[in-house]
Each structure stands twice: as C-alpha cells, then as structure tokens.
PDB file of N, CA and C in Angstrom:
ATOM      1  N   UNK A   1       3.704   8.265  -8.137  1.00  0.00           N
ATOM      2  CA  UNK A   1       4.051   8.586  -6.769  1.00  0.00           C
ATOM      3  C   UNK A   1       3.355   9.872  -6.333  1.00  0.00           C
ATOM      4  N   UNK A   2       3.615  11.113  -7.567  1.00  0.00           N
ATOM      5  CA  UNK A   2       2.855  12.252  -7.190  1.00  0.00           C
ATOM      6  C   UNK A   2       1.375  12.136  -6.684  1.00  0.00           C
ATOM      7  N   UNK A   3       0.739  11.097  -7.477  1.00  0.00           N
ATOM      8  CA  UNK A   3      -0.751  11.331  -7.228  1.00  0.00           C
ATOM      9  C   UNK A   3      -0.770  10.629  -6.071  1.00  0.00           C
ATOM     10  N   UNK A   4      -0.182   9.199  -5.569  1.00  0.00           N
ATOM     11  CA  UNK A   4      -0.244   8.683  -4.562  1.00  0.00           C
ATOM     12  C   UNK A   4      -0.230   9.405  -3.555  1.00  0.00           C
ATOM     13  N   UNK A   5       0.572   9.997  -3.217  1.00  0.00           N
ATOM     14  CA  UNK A   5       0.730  11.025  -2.403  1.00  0.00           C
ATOM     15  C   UNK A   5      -0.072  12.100  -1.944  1.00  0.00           C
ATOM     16  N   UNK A   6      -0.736  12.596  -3.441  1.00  0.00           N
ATOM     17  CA  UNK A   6      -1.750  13.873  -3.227  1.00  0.00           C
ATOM     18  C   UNK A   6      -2.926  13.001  -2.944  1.00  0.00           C
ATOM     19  N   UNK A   7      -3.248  11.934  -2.871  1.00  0.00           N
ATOM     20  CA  UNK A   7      -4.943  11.367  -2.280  1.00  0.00           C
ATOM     21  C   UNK A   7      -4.592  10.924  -0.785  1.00  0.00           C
ATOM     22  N   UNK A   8      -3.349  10.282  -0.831  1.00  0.00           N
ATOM     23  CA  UNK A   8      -3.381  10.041   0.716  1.00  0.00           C
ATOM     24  C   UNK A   8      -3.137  11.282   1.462  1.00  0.00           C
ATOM     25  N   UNK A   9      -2.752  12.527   1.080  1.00  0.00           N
ATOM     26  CA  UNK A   9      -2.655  13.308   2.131  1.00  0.00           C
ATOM     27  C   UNK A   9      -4.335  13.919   2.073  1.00  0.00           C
ATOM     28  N   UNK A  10      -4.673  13.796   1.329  1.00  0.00           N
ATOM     29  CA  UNK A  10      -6.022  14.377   0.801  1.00  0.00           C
ATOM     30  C   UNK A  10      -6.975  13.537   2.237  1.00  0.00           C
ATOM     31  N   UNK A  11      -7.031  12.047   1.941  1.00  0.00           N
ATOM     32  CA  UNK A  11      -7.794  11.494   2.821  1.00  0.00           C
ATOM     33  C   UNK A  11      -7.310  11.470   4.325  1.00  0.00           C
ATOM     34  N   UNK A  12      -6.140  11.681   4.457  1.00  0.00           N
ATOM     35  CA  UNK A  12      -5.821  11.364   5.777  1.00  0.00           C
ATOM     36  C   UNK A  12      -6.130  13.311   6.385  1.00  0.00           C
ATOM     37  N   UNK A  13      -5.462  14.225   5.738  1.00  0.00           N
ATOM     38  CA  UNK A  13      -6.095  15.415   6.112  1.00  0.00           C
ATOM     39  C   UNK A  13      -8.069  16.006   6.158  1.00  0.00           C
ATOM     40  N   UNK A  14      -7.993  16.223   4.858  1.00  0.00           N
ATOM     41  CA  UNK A  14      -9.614  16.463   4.430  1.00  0.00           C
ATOM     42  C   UNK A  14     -10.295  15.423   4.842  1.00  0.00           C
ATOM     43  N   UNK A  15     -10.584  14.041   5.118  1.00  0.00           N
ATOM     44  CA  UNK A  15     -11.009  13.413   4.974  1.00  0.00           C
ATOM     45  C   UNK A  15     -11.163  12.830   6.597  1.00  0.00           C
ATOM     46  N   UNK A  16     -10.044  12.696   7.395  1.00  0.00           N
ATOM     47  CA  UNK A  16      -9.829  12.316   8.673  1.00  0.00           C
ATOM     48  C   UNK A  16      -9.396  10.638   8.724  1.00  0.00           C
ATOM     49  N   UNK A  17      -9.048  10.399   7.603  1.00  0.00           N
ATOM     50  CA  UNK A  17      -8.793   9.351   7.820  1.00  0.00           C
ATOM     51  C   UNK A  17      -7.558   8.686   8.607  1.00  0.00           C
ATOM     52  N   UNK A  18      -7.470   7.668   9.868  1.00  0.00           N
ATOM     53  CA  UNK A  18      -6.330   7.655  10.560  1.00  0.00           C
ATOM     54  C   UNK A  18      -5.719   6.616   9.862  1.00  0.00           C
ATOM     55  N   UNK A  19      -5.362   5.959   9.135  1.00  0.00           N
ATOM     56  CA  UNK A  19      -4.585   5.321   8.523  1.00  0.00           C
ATOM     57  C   UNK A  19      -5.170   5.012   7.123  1.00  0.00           C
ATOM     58  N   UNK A  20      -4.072   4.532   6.341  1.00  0.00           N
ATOM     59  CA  UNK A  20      -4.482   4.286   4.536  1.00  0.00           C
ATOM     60  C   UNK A  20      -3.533   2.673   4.923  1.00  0.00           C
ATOM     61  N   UNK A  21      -4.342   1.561   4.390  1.00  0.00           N
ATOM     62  CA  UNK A  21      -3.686   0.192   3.967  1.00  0.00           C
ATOM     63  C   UNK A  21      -3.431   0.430   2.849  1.00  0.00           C
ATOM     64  N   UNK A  22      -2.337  -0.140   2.084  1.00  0.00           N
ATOM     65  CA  UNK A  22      -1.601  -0.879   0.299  1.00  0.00           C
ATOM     66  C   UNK A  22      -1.316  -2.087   0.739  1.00  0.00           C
ATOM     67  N   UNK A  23      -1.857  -2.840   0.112  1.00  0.00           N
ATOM     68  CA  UNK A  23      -1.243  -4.217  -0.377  1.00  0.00           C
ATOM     69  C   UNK A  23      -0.321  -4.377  -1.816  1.00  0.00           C
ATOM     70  N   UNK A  24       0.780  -5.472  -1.947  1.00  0.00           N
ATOM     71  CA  UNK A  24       1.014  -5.361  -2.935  1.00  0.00           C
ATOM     72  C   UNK A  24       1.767  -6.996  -3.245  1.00  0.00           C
ATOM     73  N   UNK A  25       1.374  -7.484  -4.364  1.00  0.00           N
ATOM     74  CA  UNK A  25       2.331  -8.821  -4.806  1.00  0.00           C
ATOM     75  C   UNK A  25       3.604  -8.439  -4.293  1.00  0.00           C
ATOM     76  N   UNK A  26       4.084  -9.695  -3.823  1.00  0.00           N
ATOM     77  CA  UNK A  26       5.413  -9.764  -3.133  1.00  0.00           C
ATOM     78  C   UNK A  26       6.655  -9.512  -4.116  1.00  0.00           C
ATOM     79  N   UNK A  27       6.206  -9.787  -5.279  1.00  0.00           N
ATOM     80  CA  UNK A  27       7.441  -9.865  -6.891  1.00  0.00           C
ATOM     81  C   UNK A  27       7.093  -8.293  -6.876  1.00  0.00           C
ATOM     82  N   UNK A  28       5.769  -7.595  -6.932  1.00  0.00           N
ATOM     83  CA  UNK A  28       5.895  -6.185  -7.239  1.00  0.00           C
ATOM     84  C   UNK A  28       6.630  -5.071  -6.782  1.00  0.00           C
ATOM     85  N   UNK A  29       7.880  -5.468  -7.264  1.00  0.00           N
ATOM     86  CA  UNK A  29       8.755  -4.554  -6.206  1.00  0.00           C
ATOM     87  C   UNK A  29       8.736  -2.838  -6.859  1.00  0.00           C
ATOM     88  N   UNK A  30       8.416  -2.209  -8.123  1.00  0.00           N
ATOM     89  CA  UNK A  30       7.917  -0.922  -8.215  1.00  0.00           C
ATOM     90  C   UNK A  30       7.021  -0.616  -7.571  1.00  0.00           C
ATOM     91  N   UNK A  31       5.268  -1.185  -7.333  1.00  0.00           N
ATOM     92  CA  UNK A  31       4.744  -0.952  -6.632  1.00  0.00           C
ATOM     93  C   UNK A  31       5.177  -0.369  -5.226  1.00  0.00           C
ATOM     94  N   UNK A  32       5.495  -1.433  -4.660  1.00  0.00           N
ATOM     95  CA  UNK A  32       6.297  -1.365  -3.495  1.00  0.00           C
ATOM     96  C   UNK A  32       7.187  -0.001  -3.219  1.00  0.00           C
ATOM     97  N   UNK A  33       8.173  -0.102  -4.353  1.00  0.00           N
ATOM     98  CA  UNK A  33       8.837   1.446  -3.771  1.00  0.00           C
ATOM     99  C   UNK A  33       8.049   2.952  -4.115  1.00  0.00           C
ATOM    100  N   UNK A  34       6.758   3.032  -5.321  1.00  0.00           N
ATOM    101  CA  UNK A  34       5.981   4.180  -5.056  1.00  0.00           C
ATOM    102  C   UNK A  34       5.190   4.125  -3.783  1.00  0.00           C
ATOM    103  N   UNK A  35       5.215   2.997  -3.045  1.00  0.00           N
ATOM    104  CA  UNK A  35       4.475   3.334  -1.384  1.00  0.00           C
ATOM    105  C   UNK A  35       5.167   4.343  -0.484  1.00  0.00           C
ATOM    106  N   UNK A  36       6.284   3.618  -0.677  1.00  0.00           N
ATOM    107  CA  UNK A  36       7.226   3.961  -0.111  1.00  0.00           C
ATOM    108  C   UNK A  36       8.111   5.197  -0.408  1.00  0.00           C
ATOM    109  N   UNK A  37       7.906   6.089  -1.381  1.00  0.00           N
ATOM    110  CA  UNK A  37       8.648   7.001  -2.241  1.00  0.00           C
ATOM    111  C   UNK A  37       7.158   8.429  -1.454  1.00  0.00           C
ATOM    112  N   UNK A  38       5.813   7.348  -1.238  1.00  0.00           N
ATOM    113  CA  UNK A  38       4.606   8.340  -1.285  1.00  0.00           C
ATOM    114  C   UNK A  38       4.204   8.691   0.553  1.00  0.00           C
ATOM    115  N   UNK A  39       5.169   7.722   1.150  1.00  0.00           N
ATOM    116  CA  UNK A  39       5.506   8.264   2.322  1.00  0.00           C
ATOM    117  C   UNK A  39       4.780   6.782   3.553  1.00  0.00           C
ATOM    118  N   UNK A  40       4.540   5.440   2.195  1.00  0.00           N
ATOM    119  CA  UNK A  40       4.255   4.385   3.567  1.00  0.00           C
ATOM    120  C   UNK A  40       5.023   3.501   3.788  1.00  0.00           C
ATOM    121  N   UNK A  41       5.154   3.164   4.492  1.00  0.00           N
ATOM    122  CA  UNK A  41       6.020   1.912   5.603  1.00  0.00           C
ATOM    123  C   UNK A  41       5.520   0.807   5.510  1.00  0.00           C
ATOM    124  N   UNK A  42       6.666  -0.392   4.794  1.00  0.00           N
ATOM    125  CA  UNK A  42       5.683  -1.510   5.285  1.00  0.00           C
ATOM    126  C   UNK A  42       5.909  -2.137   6.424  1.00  0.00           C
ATOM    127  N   UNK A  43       4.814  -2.942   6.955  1.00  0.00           N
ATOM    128  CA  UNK A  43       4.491  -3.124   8.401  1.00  0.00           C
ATOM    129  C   UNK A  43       4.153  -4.573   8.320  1.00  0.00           C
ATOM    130  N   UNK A  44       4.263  -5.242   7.405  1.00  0.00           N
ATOM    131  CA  UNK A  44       3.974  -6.838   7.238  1.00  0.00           C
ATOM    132  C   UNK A  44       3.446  -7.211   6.186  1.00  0.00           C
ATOM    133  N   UNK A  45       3.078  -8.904   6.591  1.00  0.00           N
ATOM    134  CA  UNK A  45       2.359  -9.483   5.447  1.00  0.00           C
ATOM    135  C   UNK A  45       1.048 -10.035   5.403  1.00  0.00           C
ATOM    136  N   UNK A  46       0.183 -10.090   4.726  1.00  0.00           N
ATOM    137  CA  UNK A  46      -1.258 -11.046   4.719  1.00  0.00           C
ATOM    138  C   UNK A  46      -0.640 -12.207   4.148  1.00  0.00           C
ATOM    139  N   UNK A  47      -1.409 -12.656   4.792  1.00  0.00           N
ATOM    140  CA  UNK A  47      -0.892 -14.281   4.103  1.00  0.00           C
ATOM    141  C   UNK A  47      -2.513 -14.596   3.048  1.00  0.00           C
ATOM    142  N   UNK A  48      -3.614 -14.241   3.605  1.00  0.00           N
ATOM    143  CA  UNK A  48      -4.797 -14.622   2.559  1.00  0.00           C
ATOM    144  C   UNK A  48      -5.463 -13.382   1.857  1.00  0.00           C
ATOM    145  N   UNK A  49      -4.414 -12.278   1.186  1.00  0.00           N
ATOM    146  CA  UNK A  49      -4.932 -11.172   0.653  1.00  0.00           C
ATOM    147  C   UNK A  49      -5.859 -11.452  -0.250  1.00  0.00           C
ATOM    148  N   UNK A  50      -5.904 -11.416  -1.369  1.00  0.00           N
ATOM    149  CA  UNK A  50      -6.374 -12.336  -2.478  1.00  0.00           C
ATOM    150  C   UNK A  50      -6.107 -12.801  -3.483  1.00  0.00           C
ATOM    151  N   UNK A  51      -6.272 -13.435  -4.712  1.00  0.00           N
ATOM    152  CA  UNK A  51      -5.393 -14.301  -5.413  1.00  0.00           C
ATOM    153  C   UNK A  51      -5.476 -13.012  -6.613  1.00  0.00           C
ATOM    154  N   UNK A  52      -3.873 -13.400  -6.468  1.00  0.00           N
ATOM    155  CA  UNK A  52      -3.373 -12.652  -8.237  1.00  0.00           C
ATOM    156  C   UNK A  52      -3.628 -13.634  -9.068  1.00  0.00           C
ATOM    157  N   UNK A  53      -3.106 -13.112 -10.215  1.00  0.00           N
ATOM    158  CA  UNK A  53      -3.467 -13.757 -11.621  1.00  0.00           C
ATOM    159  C   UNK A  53      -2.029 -14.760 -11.982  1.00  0.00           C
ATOM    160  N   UNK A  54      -1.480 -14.928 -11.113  1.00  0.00           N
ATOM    161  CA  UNK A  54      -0.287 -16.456 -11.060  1.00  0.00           C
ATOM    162  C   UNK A  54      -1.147 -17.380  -9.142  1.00  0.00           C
ATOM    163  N   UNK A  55      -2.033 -16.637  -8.980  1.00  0.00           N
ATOM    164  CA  UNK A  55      -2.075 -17.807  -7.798  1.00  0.00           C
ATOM    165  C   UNK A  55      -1.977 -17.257  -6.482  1.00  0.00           C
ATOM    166  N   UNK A  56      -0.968 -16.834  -6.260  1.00  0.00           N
ATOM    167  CA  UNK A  56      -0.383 -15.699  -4.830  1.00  0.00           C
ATOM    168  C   UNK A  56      -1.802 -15.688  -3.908  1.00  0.00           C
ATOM    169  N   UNK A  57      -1.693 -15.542  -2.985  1.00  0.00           N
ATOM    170  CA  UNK A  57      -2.477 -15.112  -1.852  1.00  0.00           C
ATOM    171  C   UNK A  57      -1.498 -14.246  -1.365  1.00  0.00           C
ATOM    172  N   UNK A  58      -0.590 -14.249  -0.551  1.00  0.00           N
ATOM    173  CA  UNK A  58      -0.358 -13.379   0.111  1.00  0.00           C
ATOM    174  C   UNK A  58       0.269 -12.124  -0.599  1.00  0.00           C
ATOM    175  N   UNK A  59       0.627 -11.046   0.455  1.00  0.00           N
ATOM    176  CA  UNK A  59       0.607 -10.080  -0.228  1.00  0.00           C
ATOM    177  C   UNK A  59       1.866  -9.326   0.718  1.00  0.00           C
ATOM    178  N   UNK A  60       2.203  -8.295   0.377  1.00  0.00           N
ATOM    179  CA  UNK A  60       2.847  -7.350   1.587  1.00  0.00           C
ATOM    180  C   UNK A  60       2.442  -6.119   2.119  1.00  0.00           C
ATOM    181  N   UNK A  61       2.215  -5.720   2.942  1.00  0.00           N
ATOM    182  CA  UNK A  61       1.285  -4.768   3.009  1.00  0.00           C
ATOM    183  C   UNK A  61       2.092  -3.471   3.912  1.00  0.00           C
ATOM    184  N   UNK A  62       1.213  -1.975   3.383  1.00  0.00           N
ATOM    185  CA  UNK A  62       2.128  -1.265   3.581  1.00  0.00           C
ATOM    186  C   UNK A  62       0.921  -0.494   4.245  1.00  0.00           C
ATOM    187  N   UNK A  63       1.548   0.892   5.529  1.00  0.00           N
ATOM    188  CA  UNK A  63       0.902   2.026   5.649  1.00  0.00           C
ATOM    189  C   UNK A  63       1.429   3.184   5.752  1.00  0.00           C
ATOM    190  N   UNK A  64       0.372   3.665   5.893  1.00  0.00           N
ATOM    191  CA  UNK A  64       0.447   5.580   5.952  1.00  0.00           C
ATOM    192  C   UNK A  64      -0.320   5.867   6.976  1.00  0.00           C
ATOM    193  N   UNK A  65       0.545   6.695   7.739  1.00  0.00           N
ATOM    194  CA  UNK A  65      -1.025   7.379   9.028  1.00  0.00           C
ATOM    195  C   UNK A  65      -0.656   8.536   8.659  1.00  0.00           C
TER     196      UNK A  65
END
C-alpha cells in the first residue's frame, strides 16, 4: 500500500499526471482493497480487460486523480 501510494503521488504530483487507472480480477479482492487503502476509487468495470490465467476478461477498475 505504502509504495502504491508513494508512485501515485509521485506521478500525479512530479510527473503531472491527471489520473492513474488499476485494473484488477474481480475474485482479487486484496488487490482491490490496497487501491483503495492507497487512496483509489473504484469507478467501474471493463468487460474486455484482458485474459487472466482462469479465462476472465473483465476486470474492475479503479482510480486516482
């Protein structure tokens, strides 16, 4: 979470970046809460992210501005 945190503020400050995308398997629910612990919101889903290693396409996807 720490480091998550220290690159996205890194890119969105130093960097100028106006938003950071995460995707994440829909079962990955740790993933999911270090987004969210690192300060992003999720905001929906892809339905054709790309295929995990059971098959999945879609994904859930999270941001940070």
């Amino acid at each position: 979470t720490r480091s998550l945190r220290l690159v996205s503020d890194w890119m969105l400050g130093e960097l100028g970046a106006d938003e950071i995308v995460l995707c994440t398997h829909p079962e990955n629910v740790r993933s999911q809460a270090v987004a969210e612990r690192a300060g992003y919101v999720r905001d929906g889903v892809v339905e054709r992210y790309a295929e995990f290693k059971d098959g999945t396409t879609l994904a859930y996807r999270f941001v940070r501005r």
